[in-house]
N, C-alpha and C. Protein backbone atom coordinates (compact mmCIF):
# COMPACT_ATOMS: atom_id res chain seq x y z
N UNK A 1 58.73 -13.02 -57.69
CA UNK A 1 57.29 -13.26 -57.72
C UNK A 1 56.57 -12.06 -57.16
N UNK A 2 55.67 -11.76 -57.74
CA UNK A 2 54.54 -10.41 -57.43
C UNK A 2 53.71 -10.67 -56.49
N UNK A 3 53.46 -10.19 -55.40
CA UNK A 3 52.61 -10.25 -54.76
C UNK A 3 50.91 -9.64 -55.41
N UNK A 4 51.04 -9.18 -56.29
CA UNK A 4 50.01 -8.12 -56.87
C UNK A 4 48.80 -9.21 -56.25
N UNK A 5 47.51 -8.87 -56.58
CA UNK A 5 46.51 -9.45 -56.26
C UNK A 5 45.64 -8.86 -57.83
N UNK A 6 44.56 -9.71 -58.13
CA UNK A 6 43.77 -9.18 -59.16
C UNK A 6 42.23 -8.99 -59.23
N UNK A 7 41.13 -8.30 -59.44
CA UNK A 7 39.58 -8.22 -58.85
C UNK A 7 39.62 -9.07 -59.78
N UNK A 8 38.81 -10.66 -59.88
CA UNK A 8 38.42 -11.33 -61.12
C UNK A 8 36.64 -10.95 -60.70
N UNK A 9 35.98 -10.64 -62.14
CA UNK A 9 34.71 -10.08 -62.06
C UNK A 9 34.30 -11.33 -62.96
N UNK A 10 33.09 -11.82 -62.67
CA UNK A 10 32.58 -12.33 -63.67
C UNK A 10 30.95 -11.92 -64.16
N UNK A 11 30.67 -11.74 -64.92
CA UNK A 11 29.37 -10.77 -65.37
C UNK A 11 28.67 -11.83 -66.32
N UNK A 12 27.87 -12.24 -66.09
CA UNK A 12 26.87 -13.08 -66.97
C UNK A 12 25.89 -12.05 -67.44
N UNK A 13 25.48 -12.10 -68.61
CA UNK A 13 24.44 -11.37 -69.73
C UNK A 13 23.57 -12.01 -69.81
N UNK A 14 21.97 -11.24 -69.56
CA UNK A 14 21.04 -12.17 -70.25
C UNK A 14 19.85 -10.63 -70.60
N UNK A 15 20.10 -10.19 -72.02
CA UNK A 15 20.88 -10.73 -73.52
C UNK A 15 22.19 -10.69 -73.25
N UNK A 16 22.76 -11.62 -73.70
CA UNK A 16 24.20 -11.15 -74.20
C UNK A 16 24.35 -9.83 -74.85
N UNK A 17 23.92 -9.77 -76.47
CA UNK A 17 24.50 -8.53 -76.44
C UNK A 17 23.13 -7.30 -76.62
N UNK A 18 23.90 -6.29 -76.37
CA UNK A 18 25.06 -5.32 -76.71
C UNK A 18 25.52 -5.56 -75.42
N UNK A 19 25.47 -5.71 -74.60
CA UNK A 19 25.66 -5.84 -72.71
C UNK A 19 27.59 -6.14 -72.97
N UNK A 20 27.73 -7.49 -73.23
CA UNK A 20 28.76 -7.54 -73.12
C UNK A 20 30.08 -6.94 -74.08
N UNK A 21 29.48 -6.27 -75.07
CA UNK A 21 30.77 -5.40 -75.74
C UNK A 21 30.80 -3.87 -75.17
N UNK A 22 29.23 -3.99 -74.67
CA UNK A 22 29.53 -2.45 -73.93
C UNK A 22 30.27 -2.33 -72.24
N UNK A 23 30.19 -3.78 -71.97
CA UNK A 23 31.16 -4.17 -70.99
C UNK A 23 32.51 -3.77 -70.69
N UNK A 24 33.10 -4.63 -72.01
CA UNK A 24 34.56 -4.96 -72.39
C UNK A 24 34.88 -3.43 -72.58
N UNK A 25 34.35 -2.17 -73.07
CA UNK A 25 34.37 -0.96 -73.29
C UNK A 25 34.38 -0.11 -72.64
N UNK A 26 33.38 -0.29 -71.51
CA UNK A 26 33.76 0.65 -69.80
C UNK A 26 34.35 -0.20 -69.06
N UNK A 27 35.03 -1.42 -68.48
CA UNK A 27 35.66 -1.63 -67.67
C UNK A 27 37.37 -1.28 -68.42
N UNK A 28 37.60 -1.65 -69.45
CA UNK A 28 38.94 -1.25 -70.03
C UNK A 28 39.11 0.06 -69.72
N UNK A 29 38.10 1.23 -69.28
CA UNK A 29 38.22 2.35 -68.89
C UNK A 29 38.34 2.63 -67.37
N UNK A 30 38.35 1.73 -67.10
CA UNK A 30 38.23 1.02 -65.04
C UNK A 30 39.64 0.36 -64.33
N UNK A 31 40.42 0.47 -65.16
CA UNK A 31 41.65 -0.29 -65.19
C UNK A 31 41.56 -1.88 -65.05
N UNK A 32 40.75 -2.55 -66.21
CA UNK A 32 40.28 -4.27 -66.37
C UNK A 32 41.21 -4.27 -67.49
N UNK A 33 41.89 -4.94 -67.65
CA UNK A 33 43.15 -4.79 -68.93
C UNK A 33 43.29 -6.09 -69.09
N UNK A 34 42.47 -7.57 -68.59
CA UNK A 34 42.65 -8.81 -69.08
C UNK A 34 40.98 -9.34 -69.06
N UNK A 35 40.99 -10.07 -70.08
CA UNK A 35 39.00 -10.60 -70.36
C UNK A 35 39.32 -11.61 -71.33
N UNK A 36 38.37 -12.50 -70.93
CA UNK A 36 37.70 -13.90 -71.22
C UNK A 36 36.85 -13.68 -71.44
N UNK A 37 36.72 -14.86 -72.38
CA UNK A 37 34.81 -15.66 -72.07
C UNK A 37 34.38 -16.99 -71.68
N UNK A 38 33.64 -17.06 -71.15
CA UNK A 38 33.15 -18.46 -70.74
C UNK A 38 31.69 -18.66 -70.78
N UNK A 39 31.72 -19.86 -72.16
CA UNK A 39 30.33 -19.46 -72.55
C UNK A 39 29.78 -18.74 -73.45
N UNK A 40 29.12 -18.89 -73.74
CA UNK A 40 28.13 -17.60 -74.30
C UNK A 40 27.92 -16.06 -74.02
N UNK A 41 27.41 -16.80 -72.55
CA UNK A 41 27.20 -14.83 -71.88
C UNK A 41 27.62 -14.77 -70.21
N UNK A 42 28.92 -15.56 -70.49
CA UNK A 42 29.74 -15.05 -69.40
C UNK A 42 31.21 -14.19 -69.76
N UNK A 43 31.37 -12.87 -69.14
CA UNK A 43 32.56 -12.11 -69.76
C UNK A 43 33.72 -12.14 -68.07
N UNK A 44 34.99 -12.74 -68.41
CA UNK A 44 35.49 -12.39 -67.05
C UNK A 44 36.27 -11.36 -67.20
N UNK A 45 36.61 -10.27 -66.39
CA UNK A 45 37.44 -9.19 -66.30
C UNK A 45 38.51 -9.20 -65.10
N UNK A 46 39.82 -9.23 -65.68
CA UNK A 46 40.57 -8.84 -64.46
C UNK A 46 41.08 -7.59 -64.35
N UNK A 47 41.27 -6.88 -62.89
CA UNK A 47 42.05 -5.70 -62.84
C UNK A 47 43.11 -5.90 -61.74
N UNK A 48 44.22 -5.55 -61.83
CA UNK A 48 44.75 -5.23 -61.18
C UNK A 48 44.74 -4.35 -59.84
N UNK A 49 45.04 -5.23 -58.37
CA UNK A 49 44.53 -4.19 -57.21
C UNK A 49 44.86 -3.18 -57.06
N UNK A 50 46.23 -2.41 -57.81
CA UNK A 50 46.37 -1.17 -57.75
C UNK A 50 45.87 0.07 -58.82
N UNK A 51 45.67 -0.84 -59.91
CA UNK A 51 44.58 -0.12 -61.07
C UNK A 51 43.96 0.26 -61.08
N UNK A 52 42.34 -0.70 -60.36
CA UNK A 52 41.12 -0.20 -60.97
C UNK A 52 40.78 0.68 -59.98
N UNK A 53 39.64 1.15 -61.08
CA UNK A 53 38.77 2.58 -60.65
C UNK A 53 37.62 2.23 -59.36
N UNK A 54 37.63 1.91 -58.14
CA UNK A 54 36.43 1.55 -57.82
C UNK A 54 35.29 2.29 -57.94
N UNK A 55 35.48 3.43 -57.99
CA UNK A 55 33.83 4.69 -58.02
C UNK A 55 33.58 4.28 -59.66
N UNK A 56 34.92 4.30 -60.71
CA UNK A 56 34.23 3.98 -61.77
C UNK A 56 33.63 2.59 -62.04
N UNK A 57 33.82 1.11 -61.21
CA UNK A 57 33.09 0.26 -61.92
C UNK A 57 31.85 0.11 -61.22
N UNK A 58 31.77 0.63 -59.81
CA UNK A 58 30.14 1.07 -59.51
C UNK A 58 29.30 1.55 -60.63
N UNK A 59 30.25 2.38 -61.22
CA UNK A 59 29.18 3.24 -62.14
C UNK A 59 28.47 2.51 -63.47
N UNK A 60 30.01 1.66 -63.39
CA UNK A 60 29.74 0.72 -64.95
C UNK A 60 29.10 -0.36 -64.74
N UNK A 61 28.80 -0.74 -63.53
CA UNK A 61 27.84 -2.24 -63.11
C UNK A 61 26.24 -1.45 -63.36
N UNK A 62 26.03 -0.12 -62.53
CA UNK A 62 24.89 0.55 -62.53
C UNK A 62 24.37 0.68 -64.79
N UNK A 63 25.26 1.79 -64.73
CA UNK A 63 25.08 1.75 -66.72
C UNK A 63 24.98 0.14 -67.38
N UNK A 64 25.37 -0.97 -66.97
CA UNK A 64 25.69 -2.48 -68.12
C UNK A 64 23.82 -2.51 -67.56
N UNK A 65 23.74 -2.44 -66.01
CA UNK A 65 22.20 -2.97 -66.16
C UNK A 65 20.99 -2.52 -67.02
N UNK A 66 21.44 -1.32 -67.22
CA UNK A 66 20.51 -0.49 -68.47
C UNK A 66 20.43 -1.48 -69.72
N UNK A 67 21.49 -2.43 -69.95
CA UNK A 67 21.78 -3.25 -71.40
C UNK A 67 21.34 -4.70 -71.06
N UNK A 68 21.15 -4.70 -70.14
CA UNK A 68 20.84 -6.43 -69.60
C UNK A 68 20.43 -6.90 -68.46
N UNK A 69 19.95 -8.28 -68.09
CA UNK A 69 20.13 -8.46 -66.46
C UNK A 69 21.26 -8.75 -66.31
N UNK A 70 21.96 -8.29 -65.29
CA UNK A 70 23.23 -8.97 -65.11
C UNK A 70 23.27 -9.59 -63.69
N UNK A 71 24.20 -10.92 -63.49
CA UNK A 71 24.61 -11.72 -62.66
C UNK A 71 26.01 -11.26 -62.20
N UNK A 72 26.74 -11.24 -61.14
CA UNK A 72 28.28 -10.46 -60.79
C UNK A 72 28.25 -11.14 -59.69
N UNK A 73 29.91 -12.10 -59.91
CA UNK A 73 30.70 -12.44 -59.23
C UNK A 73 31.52 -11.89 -59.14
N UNK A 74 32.11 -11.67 -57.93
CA UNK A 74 34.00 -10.97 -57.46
C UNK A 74 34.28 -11.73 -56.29
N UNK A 75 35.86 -11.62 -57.05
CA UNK A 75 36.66 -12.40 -56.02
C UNK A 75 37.83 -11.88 -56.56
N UNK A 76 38.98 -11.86 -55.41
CA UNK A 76 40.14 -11.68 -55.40
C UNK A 76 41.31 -12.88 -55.74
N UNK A 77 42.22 -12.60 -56.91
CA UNK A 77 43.05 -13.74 -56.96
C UNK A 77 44.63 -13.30 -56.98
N UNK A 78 45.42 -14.23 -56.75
CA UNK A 78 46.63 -13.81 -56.49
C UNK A 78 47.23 -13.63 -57.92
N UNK A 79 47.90 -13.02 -58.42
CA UNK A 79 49.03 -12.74 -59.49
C UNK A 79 49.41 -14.39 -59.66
N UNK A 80 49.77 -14.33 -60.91
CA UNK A 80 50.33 -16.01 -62.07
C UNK A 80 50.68 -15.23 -62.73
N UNK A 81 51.73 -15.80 -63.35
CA UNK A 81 52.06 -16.37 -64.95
C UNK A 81 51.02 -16.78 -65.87
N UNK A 82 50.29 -15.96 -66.25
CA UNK A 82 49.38 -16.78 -67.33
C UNK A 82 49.04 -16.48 -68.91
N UNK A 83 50.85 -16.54 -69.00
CA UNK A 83 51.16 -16.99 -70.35
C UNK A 83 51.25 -18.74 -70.52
C-alpha cells in the first residue's frame, strides 16, 4: 500500500466554458494527471504530492480567472485503488 497522498482541487466555473477545458490543459501541465466532473461546472483535478508544480498552479488559478469566476477547493487525500 502507498502512502502517496494526492492535492484533490475542485474548481467550479461560472461560465463553464472555455474556463474548464482551458483548465484540464494547464493543470495536466502542473502534474494533475487524474479529472472528473461533477456537474456541469465543477472540474476535479488530482495530483500527486510528489508531482505537482506548485509555482505552476498558482499561475494557472491566476490565468483560469481571466476565463471565469472561479470557486477552489483543496484538500489533501490519501492514495486508493480507484479502479
Amino acid at each position: 500500500m502507498s502512502d502517496s497522498k494526492y492535492l484533490q482541487v475542485k474548481l467550479k466555473f461560472s461560465p463553464v466554458l472555455p474556463g474548464r477545458e482551458v483548465a484540464l490543459a494547464y493543470l495536466s501541465g502542473n502534474g494533475f494527471d487524474m479529472f472528473e466532473e461533477e456537474g456541469d461546472d465543477i472540474l476535479i483535478a488530482y495530483a500527486k504530492d510528489s508531482e505537482w508544480d506548485e509555482g505552476g498552479y498558482k499561475k494557472t488559478l491566476s490565468s483560469l480567472r481571466e476565463f471565469a469566476e472561479l470557486e477552489v477547493e483543496e484538500s489533501w487525500v490519501k492514495s486508493e485503488n480507484w479502479n
